[in-house]
Each structure stands twice: as C-alpha cells, then as structure tokens.
N, C-alpha and C. Protein backbone atom coordinates (compact mmCIF):
# COMPACT_ATOMS: atom_id res chain seq x y z
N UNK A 1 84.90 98.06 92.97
CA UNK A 1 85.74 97.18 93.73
C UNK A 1 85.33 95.75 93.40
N UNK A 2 86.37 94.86 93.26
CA UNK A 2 86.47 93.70 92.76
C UNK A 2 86.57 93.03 93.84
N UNK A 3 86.07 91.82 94.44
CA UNK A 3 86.32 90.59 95.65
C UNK A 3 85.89 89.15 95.08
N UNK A 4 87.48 88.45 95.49
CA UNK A 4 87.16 87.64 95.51
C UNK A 4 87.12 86.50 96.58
N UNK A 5 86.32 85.58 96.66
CA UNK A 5 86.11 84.73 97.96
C UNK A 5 86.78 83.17 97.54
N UNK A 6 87.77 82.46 97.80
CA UNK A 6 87.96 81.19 97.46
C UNK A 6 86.70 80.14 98.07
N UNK A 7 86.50 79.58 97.36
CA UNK A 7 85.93 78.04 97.67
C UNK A 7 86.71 76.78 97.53
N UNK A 8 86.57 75.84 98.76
CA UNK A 8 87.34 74.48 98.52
C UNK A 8 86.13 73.53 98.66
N UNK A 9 86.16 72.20 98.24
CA UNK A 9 85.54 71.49 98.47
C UNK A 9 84.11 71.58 97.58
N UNK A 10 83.09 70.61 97.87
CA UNK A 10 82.24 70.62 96.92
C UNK A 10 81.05 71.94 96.85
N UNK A 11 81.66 73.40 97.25
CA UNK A 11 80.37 73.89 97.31
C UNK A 11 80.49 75.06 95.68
N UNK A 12 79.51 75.04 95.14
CA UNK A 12 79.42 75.48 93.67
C UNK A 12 79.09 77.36 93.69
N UNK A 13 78.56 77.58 94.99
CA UNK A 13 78.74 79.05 94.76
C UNK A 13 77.75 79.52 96.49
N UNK A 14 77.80 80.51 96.68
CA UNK A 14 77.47 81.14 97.77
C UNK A 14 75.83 82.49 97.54
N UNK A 15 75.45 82.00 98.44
CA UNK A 15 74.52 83.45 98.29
C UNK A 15 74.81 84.96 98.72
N UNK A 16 73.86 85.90 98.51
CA UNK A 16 74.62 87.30 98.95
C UNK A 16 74.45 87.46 100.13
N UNK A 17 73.90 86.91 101.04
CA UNK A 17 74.00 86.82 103.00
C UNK A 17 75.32 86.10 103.16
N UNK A 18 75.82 85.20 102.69
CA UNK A 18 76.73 84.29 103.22
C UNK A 18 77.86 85.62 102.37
N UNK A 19 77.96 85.75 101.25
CA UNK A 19 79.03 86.17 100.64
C UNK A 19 79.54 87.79 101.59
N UNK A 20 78.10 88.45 101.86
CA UNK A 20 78.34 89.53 102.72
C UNK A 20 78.58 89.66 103.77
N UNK A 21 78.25 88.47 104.76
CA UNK A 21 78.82 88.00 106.30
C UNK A 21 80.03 87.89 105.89
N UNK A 22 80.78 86.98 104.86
CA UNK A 22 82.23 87.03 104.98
C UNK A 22 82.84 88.18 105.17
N UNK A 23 82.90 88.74 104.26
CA UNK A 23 83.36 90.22 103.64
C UNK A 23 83.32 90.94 104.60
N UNK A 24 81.61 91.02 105.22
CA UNK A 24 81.78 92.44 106.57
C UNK A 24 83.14 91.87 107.54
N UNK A 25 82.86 90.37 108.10
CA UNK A 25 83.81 89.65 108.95
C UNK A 25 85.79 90.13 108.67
N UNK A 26 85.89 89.72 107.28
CA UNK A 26 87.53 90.20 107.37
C UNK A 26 87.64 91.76 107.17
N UNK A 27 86.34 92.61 107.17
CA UNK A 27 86.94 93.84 106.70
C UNK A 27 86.87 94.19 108.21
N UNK A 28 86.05 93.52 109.17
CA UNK A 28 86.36 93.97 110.76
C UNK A 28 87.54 93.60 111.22
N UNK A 29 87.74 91.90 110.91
CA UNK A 29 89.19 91.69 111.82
C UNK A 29 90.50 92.32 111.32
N UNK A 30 90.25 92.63 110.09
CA UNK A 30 91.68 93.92 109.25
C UNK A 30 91.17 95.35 110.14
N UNK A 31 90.75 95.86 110.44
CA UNK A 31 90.64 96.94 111.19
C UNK A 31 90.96 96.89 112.71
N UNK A 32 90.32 95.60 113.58
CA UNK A 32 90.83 95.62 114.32
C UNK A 32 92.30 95.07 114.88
N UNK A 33 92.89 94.75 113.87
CA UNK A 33 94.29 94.39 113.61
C UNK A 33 95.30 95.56 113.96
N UNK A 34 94.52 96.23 112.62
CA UNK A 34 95.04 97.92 112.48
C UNK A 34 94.80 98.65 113.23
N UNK A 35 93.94 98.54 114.60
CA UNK A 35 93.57 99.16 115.21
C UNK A 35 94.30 98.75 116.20
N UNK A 36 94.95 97.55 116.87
CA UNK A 36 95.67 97.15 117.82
C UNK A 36 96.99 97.52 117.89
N UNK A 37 97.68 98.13 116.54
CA UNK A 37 99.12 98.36 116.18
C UNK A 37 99.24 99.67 116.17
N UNK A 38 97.84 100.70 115.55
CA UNK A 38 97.63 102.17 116.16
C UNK A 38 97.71 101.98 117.74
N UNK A 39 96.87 101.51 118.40
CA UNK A 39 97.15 101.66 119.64
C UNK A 39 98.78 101.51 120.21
N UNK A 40 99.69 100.47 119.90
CA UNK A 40 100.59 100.31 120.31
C UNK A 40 101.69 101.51 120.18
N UNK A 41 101.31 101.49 118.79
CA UNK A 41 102.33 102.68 118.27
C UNK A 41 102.27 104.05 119.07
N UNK A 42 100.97 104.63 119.13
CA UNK A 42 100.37 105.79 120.06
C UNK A 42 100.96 105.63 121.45
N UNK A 43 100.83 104.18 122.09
CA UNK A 43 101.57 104.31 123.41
C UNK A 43 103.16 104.69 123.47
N UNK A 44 103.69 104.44 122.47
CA UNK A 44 105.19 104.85 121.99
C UNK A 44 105.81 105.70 121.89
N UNK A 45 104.74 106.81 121.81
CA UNK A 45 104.93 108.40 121.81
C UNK A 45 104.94 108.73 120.29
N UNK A 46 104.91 107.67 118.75
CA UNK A 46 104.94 108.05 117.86
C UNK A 46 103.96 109.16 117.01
N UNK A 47 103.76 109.65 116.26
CA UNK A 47 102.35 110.02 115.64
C UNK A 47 101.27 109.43 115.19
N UNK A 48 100.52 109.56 115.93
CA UNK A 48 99.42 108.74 115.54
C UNK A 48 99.00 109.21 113.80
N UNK A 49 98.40 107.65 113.34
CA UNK A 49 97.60 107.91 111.66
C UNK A 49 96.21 107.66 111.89
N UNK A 50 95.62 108.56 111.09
CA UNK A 50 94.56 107.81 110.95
C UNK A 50 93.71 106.76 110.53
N UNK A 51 92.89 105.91 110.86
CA UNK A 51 92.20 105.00 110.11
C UNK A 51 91.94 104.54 108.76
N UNK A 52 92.19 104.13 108.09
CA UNK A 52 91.81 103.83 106.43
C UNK A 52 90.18 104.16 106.48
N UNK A 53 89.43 104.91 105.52
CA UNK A 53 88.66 104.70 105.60
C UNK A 53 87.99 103.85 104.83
N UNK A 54 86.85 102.98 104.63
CA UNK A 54 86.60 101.58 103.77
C UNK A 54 85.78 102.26 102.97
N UNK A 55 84.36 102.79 103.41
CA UNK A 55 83.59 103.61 102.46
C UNK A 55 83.70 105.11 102.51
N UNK A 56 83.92 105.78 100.77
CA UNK A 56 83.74 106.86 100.42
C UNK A 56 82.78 107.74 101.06
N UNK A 57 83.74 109.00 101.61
CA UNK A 57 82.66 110.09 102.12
C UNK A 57 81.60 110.85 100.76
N UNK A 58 80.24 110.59 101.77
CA UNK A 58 79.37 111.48 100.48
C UNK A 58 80.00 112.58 100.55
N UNK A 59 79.19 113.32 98.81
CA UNK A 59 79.58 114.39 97.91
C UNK A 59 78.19 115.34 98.44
C-alpha cells in the first residue's frame, strides 16, 4: 500500500510518529463516518454490511 500525505508551506518532510499519527487519525475518522451511516441505515430496517476491514486477517 502506497500513501500519500500533502505538505504546504515550508515544511521539507515529516518523521514516522508524525507521518503515523496522521494516517492512524483519517483511517479512524473514515470509519467512524462509515460507521455513523451503518448505523443509520440499520435503523431503516435495511441490511446491515459489514465493516471494511483495514488490516489483512492472518494466514
């Protein structure tokens, strides 16, 4: 998997704490996004889906 992070302004590159706080951060608020529209939908009487999962189940 490929990511990329934009930078504006004068900063020349990021370390792997800062680069991995981002990353964990939008891969939570995309879930709980997705998780607010499962809920809605479920109250609707539709079929519920399941979750995306982000990391591969071990072999």
């Amino acid at each position: 998997m490929c990511v990329s992070i934009p930078m504006f302004g004068m900063i020349e590159s990021l370390n792997l704490g800062t680069s991995s706080g981002i990353v964990l951060y939008e891969v939570a608020k995309q879930r709980r996004d997705y998780q607010s529209r499962y809920t809605w939908r479920n109250q609707r009487g539709e079929r519920p889906t399941p979750l995306p999962t982000v990391i591969a189940p071990k072999t």
